[in-house]
PDBML (XML) file of the C-alpha atoms, coordinates in Angstrom:
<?xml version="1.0" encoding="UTF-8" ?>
<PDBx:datablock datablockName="MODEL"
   xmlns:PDBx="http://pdbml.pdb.org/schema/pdbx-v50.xsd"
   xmlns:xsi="http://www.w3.org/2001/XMLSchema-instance"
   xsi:schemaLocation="http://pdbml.pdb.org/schema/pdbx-v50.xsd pdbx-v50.xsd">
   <PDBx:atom_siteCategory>
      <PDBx:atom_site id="1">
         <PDBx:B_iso_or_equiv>0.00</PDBx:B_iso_or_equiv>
         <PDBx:Cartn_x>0.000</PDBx:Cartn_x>
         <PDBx:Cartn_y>0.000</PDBx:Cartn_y>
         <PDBx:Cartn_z>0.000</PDBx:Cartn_z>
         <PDBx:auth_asym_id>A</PDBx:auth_asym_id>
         <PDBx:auth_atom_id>CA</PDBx:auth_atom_id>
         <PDBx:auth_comp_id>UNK</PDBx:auth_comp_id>
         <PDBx:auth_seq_id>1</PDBx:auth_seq_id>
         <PDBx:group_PDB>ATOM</PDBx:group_PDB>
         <PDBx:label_alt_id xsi:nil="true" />
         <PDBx:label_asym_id>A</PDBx:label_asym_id>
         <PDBx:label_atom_id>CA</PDBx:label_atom_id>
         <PDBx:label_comp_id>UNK</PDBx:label_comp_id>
         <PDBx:label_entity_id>1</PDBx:label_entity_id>
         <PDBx:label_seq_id>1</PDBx:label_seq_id>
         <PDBx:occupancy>1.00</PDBx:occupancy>
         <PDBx:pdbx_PDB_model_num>1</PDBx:pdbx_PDB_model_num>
         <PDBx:type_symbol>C</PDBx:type_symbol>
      </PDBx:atom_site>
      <PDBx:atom_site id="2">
         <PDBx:B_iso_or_equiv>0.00</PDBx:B_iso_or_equiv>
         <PDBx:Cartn_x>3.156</PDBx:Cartn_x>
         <PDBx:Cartn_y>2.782</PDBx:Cartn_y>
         <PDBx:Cartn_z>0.907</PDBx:Cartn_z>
         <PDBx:auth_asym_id>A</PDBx:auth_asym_id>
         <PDBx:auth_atom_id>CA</PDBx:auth_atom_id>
         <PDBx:auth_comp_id>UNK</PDBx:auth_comp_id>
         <PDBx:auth_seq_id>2</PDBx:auth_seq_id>
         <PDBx:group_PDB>ATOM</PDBx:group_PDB>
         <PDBx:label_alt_id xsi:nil="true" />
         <PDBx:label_asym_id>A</PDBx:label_asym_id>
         <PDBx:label_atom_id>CA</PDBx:label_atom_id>
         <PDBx:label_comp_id>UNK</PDBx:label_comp_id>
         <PDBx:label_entity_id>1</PDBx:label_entity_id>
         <PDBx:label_seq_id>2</PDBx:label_seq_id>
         <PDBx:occupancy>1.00</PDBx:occupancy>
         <PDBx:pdbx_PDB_model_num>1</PDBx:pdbx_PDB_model_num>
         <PDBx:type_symbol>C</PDBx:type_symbol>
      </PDBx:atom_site>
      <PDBx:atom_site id="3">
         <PDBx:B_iso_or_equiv>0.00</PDBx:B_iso_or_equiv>
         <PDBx:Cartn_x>4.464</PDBx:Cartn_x>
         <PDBx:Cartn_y>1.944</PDBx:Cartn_y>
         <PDBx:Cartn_z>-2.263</PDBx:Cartn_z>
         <PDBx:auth_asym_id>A</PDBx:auth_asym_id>
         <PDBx:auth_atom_id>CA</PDBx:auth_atom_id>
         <PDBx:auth_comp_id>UNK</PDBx:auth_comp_id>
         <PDBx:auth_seq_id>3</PDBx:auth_seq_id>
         <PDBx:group_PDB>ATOM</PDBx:group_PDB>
         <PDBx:label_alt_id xsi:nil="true" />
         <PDBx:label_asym_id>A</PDBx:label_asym_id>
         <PDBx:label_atom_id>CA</PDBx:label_atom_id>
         <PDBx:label_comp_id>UNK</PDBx:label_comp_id>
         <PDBx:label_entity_id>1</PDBx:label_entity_id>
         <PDBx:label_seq_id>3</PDBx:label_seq_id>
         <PDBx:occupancy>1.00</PDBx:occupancy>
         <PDBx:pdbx_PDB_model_num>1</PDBx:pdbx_PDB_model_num>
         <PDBx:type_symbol>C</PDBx:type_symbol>
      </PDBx:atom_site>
      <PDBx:atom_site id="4">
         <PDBx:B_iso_or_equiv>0.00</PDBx:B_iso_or_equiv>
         <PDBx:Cartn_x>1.213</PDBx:Cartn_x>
         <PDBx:Cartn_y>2.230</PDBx:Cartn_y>
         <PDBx:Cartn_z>-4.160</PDBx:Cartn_z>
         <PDBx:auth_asym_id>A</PDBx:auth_asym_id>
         <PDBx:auth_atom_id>CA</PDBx:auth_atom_id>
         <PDBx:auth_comp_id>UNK</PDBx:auth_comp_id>
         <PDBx:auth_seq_id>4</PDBx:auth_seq_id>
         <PDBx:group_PDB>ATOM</PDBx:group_PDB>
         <PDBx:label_alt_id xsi:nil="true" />
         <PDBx:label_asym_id>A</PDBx:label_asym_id>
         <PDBx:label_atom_id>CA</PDBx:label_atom_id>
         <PDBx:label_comp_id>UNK</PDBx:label_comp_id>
         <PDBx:label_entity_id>1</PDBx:label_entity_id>
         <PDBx:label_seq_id>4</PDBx:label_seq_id>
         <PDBx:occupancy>1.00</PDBx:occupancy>
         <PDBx:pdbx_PDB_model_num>1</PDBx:pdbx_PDB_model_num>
         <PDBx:type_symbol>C</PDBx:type_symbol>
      </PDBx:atom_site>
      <PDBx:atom_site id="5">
         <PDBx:B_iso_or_equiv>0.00</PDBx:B_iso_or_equiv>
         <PDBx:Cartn_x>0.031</PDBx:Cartn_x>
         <PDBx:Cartn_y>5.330</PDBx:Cartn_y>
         <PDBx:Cartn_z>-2.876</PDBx:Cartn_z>
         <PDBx:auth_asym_id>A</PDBx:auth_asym_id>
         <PDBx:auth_atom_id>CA</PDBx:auth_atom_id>
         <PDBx:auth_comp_id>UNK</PDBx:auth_comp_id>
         <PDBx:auth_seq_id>5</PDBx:auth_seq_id>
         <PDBx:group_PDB>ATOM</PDBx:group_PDB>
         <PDBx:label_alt_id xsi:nil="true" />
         <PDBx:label_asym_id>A</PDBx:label_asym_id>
         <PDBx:label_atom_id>CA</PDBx:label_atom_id>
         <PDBx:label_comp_id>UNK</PDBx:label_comp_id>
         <PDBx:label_entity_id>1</PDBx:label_entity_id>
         <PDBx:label_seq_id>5</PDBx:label_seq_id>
         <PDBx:occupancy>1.00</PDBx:occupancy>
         <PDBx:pdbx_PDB_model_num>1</PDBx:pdbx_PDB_model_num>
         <PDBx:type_symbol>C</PDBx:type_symbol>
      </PDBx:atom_site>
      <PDBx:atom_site id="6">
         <PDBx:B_iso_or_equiv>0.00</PDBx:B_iso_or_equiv>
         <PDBx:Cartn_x>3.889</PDBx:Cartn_x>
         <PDBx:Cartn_y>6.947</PDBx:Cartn_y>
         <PDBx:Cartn_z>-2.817</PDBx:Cartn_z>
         <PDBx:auth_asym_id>A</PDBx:auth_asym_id>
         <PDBx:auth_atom_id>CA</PDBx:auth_atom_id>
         <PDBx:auth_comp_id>UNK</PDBx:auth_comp_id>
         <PDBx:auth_seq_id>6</PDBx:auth_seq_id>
         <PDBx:group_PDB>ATOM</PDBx:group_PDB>
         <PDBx:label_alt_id xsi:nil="true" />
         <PDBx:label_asym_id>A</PDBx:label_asym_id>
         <PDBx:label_atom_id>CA</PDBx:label_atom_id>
         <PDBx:label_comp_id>UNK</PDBx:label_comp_id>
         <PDBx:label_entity_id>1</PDBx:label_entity_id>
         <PDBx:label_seq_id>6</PDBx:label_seq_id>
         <PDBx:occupancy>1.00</PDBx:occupancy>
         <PDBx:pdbx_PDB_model_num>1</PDBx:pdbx_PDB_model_num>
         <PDBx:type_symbol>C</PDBx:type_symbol>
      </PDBx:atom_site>
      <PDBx:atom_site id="7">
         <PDBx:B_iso_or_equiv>0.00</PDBx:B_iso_or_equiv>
         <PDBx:Cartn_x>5.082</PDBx:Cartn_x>
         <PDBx:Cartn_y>5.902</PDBx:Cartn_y>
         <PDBx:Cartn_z>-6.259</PDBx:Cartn_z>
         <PDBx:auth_asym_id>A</PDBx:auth_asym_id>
         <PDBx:auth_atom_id>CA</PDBx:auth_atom_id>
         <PDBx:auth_comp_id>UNK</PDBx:auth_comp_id>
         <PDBx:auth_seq_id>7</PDBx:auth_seq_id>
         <PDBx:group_PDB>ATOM</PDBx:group_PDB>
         <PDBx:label_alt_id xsi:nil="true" />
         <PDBx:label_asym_id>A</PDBx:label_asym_id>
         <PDBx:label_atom_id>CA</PDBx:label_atom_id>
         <PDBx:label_comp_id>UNK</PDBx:label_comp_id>
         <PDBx:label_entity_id>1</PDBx:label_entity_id>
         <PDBx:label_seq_id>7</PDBx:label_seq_id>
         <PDBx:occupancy>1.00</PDBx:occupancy>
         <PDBx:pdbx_PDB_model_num>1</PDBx:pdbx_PDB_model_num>
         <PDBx:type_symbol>C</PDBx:type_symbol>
      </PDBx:atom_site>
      <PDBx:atom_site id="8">
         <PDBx:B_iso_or_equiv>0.00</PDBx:B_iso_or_equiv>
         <PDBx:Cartn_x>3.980</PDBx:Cartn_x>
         <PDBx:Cartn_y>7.388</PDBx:Cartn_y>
         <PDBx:Cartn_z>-9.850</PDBx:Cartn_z>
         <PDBx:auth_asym_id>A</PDBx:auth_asym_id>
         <PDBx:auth_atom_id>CA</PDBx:auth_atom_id>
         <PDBx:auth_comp_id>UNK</PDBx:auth_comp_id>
         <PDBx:auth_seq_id>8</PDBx:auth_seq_id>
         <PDBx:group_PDB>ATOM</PDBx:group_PDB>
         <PDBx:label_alt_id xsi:nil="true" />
         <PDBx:label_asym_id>A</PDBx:label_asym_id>
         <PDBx:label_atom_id>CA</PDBx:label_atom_id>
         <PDBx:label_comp_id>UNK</PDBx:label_comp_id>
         <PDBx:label_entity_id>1</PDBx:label_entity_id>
         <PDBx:label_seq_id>8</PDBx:label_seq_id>
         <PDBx:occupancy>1.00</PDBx:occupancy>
         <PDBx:pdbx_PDB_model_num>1</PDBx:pdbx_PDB_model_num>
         <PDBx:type_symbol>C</PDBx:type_symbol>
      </PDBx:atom_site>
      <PDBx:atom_site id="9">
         <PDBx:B_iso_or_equiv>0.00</PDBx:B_iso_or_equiv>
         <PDBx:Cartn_x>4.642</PDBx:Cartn_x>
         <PDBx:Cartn_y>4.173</PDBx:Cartn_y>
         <PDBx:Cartn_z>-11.429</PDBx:Cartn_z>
         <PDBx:auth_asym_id>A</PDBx:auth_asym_id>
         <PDBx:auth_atom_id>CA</PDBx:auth_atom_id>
         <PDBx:auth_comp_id>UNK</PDBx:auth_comp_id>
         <PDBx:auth_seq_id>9</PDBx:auth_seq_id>
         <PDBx:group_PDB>ATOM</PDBx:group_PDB>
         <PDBx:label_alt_id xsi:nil="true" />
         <PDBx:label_asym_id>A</PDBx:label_asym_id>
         <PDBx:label_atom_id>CA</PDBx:label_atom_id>
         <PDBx:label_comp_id>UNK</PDBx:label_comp_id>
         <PDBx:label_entity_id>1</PDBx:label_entity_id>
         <PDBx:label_seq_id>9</PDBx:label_seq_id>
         <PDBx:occupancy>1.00</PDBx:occupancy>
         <PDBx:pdbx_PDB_model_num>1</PDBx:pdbx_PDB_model_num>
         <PDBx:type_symbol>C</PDBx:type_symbol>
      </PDBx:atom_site>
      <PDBx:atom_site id="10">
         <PDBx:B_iso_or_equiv>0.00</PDBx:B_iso_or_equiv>
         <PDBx:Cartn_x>4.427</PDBx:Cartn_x>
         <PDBx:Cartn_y>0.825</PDBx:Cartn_y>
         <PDBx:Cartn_z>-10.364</PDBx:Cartn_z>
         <PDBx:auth_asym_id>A</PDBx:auth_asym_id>
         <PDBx:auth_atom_id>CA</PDBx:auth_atom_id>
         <PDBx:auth_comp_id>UNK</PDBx:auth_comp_id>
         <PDBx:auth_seq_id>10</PDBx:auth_seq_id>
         <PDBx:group_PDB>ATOM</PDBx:group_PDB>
         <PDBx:label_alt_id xsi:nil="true" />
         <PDBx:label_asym_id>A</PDBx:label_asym_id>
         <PDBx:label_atom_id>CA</PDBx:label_atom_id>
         <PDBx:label_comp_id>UNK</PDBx:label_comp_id>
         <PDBx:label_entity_id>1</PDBx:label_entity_id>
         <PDBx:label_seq_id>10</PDBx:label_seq_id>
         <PDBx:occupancy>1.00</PDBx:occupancy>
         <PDBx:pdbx_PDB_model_num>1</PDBx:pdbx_PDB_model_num>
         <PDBx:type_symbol>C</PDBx:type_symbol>
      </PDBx:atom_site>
      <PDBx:atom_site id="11">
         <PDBx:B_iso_or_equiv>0.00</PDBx:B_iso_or_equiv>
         <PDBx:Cartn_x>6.865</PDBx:Cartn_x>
         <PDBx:Cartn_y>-1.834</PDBx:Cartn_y>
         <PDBx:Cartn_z>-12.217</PDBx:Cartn_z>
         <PDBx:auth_asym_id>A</PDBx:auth_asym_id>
         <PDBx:auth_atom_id>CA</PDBx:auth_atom_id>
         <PDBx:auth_comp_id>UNK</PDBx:auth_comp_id>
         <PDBx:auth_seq_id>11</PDBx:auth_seq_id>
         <PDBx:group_PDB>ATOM</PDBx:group_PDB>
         <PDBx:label_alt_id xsi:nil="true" />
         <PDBx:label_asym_id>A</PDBx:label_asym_id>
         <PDBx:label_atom_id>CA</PDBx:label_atom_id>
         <PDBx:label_comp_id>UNK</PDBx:label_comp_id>
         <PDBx:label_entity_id>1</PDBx:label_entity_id>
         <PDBx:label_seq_id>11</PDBx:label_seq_id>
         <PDBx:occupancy>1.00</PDBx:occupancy>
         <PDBx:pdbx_PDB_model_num>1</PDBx:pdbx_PDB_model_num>
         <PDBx:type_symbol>C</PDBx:type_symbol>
      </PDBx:atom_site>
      <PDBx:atom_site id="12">
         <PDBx:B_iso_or_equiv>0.00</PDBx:B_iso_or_equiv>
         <PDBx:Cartn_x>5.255</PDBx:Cartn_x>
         <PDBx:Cartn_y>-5.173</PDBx:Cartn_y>
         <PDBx:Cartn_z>-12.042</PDBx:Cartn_z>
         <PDBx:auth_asym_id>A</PDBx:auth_asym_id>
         <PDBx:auth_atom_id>CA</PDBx:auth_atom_id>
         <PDBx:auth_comp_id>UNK</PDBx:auth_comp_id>
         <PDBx:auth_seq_id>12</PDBx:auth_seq_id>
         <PDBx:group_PDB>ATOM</PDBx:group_PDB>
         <PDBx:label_alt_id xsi:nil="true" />
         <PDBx:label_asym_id>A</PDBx:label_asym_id>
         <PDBx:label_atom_id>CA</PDBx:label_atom_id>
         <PDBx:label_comp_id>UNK</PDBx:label_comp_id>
         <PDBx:label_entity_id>1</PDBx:label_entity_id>
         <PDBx:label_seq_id>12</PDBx:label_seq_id>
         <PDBx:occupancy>1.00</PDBx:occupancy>
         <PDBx:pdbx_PDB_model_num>1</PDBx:pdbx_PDB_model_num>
         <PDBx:type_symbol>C</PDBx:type_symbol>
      </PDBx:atom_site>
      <PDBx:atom_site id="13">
         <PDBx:B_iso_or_equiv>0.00</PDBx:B_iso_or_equiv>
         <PDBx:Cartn_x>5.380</PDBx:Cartn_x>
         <PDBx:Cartn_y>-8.684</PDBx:Cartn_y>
         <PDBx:Cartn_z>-13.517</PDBx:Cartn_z>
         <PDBx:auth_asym_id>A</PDBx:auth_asym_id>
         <PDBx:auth_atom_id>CA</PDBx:auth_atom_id>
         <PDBx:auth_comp_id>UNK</PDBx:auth_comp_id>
         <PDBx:auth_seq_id>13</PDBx:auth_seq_id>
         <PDBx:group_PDB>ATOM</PDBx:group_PDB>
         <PDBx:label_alt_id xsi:nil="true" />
         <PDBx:label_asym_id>A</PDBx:label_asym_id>
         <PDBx:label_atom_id>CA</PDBx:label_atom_id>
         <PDBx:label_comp_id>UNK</PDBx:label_comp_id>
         <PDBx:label_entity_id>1</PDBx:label_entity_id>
         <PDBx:label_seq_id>13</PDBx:label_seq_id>
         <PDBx:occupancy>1.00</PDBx:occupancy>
         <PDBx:pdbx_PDB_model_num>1</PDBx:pdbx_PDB_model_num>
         <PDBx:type_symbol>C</PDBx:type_symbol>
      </PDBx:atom_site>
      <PDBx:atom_site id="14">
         <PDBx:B_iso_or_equiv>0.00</PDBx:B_iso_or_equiv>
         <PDBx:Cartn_x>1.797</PDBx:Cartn_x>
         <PDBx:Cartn_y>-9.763</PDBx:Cartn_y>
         <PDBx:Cartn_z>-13.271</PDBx:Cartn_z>
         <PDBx:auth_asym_id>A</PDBx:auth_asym_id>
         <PDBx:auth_atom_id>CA</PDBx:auth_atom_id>
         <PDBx:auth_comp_id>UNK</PDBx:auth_comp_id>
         <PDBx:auth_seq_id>14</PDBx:auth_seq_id>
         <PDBx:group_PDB>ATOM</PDBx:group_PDB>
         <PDBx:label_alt_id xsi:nil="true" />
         <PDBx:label_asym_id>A</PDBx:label_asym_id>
         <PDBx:label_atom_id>CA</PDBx:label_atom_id>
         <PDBx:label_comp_id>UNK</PDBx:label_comp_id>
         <PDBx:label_entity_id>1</PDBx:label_entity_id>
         <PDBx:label_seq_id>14</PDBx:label_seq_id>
         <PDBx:occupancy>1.00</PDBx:occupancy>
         <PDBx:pdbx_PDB_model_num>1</PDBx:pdbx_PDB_model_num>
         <PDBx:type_symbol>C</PDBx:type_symbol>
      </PDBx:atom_site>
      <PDBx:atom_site id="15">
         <PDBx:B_iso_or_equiv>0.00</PDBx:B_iso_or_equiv>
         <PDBx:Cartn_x>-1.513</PDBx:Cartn_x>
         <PDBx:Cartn_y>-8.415</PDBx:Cartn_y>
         <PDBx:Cartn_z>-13.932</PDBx:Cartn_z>
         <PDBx:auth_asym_id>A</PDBx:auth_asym_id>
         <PDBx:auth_atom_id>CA</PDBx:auth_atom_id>
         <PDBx:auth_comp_id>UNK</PDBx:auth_comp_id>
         <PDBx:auth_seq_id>15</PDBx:auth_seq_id>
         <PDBx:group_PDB>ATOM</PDBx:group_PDB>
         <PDBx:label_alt_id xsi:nil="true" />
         <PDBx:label_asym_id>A</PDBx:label_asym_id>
         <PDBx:label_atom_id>CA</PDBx:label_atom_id>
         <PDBx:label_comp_id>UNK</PDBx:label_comp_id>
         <PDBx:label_entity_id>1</PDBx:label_entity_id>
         <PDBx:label_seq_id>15</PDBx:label_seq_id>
         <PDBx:occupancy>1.00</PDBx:occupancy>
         <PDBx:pdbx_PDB_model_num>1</PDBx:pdbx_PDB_model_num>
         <PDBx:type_symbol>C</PDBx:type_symbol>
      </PDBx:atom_site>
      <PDBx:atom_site id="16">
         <PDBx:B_iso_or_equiv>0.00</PDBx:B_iso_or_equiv>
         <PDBx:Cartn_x>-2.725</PDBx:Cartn_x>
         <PDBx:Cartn_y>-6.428</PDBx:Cartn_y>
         <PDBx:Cartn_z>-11.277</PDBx:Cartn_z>
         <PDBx:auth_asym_id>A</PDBx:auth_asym_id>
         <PDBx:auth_atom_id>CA</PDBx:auth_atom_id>
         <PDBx:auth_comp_id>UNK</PDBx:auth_comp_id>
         <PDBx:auth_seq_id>16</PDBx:auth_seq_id>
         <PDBx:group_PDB>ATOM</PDBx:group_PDB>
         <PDBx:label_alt_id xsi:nil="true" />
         <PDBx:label_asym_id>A</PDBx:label_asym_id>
         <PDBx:label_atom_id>CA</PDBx:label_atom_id>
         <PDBx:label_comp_id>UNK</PDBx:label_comp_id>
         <PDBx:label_entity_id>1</PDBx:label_entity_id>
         <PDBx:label_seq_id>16</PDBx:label_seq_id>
         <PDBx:occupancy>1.00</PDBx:occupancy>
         <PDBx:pdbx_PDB_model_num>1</PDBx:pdbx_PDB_model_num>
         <PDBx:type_symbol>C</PDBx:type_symbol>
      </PDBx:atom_site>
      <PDBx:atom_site id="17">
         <PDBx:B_iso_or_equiv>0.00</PDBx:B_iso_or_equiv>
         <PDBx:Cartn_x>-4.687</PDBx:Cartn_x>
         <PDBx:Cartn_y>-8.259</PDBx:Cartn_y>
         <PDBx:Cartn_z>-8.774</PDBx:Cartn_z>
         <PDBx:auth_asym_id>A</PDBx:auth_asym_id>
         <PDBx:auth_atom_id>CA</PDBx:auth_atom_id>
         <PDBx:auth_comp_id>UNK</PDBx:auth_comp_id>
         <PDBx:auth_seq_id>17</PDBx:auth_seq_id>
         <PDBx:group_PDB>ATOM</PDBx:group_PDB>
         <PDBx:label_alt_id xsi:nil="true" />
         <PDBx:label_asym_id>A</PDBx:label_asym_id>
         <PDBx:label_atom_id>CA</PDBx:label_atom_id>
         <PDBx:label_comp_id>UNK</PDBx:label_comp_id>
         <PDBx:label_entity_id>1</PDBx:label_entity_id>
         <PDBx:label_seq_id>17</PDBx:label_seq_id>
         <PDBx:occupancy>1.00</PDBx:occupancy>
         <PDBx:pdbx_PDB_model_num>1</PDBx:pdbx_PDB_model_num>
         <PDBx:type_symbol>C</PDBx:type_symbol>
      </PDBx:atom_site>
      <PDBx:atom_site id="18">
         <PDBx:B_iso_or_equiv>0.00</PDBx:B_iso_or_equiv>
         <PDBx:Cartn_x>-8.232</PDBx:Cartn_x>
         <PDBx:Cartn_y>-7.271</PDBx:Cartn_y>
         <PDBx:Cartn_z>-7.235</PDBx:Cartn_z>
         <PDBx:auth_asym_id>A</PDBx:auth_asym_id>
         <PDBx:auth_atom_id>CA</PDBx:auth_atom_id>
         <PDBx:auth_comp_id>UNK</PDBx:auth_comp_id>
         <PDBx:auth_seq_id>18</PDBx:auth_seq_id>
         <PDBx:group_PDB>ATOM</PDBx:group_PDB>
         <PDBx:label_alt_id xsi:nil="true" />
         <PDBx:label_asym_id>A</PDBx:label_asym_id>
         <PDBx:label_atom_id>CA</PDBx:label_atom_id>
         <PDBx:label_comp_id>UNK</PDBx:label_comp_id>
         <PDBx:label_entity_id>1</PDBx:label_entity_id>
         <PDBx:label_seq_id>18</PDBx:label_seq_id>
         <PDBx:occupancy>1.00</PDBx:occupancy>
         <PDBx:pdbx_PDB_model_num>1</PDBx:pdbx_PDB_model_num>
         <PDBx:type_symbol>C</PDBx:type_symbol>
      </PDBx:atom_site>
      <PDBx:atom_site id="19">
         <PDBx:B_iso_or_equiv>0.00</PDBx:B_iso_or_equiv>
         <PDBx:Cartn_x>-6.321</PDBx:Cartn_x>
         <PDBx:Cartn_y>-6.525</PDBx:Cartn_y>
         <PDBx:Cartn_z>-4.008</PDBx:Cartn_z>
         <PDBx:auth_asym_id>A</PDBx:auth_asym_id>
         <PDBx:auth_atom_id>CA</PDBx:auth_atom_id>
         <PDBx:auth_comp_id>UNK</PDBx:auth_comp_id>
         <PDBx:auth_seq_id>19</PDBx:auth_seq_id>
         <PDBx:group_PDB>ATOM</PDBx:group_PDB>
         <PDBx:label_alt_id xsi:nil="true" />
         <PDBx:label_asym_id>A</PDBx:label_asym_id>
         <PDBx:label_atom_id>CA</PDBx:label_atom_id>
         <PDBx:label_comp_id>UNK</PDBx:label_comp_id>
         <PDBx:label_entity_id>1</PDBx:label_entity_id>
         <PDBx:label_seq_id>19</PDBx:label_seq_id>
         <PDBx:occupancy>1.00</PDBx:occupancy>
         <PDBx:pdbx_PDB_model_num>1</PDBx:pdbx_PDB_model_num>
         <PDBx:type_symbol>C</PDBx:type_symbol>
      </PDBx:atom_site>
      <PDBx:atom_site id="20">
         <PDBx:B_iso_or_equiv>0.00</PDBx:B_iso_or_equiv>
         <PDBx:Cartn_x>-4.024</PDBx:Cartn_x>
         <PDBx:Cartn_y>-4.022</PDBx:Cartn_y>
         <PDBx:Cartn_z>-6.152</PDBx:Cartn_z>
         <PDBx:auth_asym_id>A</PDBx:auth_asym_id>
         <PDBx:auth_atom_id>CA</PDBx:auth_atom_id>
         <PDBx:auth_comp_id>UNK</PDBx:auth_comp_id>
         <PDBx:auth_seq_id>20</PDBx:auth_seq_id>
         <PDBx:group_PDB>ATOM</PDBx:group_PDB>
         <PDBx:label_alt_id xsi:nil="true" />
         <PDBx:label_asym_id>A</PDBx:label_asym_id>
         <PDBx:label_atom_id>CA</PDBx:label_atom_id>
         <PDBx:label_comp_id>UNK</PDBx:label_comp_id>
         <PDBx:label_entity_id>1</PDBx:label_entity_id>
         <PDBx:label_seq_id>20</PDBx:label_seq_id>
         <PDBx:occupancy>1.00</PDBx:occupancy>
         <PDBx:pdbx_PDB_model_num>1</PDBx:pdbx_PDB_model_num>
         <PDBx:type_symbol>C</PDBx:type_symbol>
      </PDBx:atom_site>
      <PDBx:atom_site id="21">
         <PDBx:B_iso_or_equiv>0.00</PDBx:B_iso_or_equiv>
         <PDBx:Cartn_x>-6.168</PDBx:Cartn_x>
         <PDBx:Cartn_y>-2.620</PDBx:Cartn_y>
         <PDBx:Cartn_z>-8.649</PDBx:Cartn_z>
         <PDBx:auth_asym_id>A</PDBx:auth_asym_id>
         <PDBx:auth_atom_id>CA</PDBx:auth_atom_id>
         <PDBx:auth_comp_id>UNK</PDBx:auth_comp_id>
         <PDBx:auth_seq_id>21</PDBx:auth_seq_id>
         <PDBx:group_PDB>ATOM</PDBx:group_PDB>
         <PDBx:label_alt_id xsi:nil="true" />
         <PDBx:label_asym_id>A</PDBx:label_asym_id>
         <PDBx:label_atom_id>CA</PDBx:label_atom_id>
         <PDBx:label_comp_id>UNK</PDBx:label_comp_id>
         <PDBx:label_entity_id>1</PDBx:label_entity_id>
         <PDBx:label_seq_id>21</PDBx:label_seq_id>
         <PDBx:occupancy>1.00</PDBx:occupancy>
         <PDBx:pdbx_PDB_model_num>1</PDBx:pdbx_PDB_model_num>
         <PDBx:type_symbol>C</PDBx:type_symbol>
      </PDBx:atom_site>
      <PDBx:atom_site id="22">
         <PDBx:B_iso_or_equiv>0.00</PDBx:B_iso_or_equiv>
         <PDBx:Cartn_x>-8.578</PDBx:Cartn_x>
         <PDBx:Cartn_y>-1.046</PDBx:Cartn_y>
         <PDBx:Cartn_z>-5.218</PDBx:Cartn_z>
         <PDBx:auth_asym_id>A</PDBx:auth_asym_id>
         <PDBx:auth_atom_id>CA</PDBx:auth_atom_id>
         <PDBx:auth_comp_id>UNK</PDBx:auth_comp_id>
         <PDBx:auth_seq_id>22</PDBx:auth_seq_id>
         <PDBx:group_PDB>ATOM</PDBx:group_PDB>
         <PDBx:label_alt_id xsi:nil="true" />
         <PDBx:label_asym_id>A</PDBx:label_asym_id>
         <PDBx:label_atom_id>CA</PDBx:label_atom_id>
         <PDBx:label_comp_id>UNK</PDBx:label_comp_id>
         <PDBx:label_entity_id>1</PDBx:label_entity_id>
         <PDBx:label_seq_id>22</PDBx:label_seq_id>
         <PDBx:occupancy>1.00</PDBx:occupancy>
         <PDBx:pdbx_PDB_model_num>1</PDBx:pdbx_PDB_model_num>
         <PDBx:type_symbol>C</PDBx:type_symbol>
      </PDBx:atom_site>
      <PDBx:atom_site id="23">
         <PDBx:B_iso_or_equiv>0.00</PDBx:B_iso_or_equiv>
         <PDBx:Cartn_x>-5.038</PDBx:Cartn_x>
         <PDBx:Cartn_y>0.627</PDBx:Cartn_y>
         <PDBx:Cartn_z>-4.820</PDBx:Cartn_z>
         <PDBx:auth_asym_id>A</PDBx:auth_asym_id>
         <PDBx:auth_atom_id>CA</PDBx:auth_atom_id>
         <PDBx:auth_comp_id>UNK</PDBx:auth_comp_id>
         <PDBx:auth_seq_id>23</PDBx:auth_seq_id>
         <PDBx:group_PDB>ATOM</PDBx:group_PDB>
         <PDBx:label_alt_id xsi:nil="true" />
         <PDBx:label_asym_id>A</PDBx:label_asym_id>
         <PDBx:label_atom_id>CA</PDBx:label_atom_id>
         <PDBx:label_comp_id>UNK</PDBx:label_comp_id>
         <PDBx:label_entity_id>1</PDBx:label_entity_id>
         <PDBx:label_seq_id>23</PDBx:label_seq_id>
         <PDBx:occupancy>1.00</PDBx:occupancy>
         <PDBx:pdbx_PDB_model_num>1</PDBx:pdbx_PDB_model_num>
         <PDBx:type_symbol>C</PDBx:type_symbol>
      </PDBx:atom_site>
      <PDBx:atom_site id="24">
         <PDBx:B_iso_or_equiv>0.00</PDBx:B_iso_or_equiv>
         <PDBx:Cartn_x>-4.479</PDBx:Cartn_x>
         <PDBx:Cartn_y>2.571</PDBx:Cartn_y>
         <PDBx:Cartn_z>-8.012</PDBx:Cartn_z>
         <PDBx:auth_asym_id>A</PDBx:auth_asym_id>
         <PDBx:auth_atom_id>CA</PDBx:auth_atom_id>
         <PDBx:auth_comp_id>UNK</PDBx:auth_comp_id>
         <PDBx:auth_seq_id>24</PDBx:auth_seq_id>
         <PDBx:group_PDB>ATOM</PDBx:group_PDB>
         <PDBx:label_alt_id xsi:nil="true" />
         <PDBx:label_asym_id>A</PDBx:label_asym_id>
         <PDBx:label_atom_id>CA</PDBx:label_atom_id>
         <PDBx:label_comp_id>UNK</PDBx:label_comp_id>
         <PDBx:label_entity_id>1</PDBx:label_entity_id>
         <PDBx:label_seq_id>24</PDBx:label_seq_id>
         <PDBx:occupancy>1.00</PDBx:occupancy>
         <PDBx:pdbx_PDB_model_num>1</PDBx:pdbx_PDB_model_num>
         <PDBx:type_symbol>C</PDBx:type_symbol>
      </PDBx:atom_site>
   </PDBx:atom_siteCategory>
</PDBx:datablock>
């Protein structure tokens, strides 16, 4: 979640899941 809300981009591998997307 800190890095979520702190960060204008997130690098990832996978999609996105429900858990993360609520964070974007």
């Amino acid at each position: 979640r800190e890095v979520f809300e702190g960060c204008e981009m997130i690098v990832k591998v996978k999609e996105p899941q429900a858990a993360e997307r609520a964070m974007l």
